[in-house]
Protein backbone atom coordinates (compact mmCIF):
# COMPACT_ATOMS: atom_id res chain seq x y z
CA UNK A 1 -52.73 25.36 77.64
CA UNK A 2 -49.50 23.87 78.69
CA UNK A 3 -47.97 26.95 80.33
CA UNK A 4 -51.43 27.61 82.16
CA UNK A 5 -51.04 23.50 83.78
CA UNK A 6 -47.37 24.21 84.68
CA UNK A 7 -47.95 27.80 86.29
CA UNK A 8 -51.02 25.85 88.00
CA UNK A 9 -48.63 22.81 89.23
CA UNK A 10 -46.00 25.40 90.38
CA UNK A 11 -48.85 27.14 92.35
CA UNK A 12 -49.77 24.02 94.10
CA UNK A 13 -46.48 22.96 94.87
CA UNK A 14 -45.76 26.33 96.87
CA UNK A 15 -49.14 25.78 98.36
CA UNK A 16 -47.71 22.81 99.39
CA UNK A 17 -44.49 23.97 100.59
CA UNK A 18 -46.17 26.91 102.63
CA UNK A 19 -48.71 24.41 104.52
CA UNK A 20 -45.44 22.02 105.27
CA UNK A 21 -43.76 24.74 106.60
CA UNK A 22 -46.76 25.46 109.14
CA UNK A 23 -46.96 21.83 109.92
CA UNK A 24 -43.09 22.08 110.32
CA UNK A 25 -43.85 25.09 113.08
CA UNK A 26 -46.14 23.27 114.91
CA UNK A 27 -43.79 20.42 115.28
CA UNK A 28 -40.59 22.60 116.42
CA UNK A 29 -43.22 24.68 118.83
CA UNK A 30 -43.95 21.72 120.81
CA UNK A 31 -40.72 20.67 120.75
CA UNK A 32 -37.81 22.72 119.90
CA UNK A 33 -35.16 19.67 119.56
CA UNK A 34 -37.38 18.01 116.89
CA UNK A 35 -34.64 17.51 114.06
CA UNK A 36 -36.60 15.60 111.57
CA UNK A 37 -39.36 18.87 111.98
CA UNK A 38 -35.89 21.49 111.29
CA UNK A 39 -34.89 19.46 108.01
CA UNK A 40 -38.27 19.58 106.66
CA UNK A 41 -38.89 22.85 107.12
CA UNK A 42 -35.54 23.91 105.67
CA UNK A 43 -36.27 21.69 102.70
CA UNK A 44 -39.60 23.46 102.50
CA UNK A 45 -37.53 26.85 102.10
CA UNK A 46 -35.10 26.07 100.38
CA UNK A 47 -37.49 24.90 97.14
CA UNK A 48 -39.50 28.30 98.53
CA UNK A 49 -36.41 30.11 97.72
CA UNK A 50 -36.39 31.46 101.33
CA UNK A 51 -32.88 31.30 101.81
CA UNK A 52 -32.29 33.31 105.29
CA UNK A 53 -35.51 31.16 106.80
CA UNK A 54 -33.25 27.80 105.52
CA UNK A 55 -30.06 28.87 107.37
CA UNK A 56 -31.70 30.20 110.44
CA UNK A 57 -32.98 26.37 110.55
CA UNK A 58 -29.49 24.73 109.57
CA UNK A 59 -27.58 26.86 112.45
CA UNK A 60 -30.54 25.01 114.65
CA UNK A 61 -29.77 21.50 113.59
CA UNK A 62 -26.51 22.20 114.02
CA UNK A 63 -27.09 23.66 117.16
CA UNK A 64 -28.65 19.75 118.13
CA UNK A 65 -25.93 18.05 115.97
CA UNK A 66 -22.95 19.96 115.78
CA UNK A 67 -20.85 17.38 114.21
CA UNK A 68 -22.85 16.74 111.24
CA UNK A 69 -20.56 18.12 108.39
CA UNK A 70 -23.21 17.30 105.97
CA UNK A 71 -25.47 20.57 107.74
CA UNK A 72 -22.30 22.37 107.71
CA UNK A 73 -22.23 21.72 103.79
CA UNK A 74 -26.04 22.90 103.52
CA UNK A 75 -25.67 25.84 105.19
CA UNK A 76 -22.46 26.94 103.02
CA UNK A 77 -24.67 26.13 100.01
CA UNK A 78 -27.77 27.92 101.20
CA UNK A 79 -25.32 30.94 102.34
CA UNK A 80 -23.73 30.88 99.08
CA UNK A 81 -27.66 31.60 97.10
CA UNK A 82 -27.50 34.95 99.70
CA UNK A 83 -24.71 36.22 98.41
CA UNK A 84 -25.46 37.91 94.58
């Protein structure tokens, strides 16, 4: 019964993760220089596992914040989950 609640909770939680990402979208789609939207949605895919998706989102942030080291350090770590 246990395993059946956990694969249940894991099921909702990428649910989850899939609608924030299309909220996320919609936010960046009306405007394109919405950081807050960017983190989010790289958060999103990063617990998704969707590693490329996450980088593609930290070169944008870093794009609108290029002197951020700590979205350099993300994107080294996100890189580094690419490379097996």
């Amino acid at each position: 019964m246990a395993d059946d609640e956990n694969a249940k909770s894991t099921e909702d939680e990428r649910t989850y993760l899939k609608l924030e990402v299309d909220r996320m979208t919609e936010r960046i789609d009306k405007d394109p220089d919405d950081l807050e939207a960017y983190l989010k949605r790289s958060n999103a895919f990063d617990l998704l596992g969707e590693y490329e998706n996450e980088i593609a989102d930290l070169d944008e942030m870093i794009r609108l914040q290029p002197g951020t080291a700590a979205l350099h350090c993300n994107r080294g770590s996100a890189f580094s989950f690419t490379q097996s």
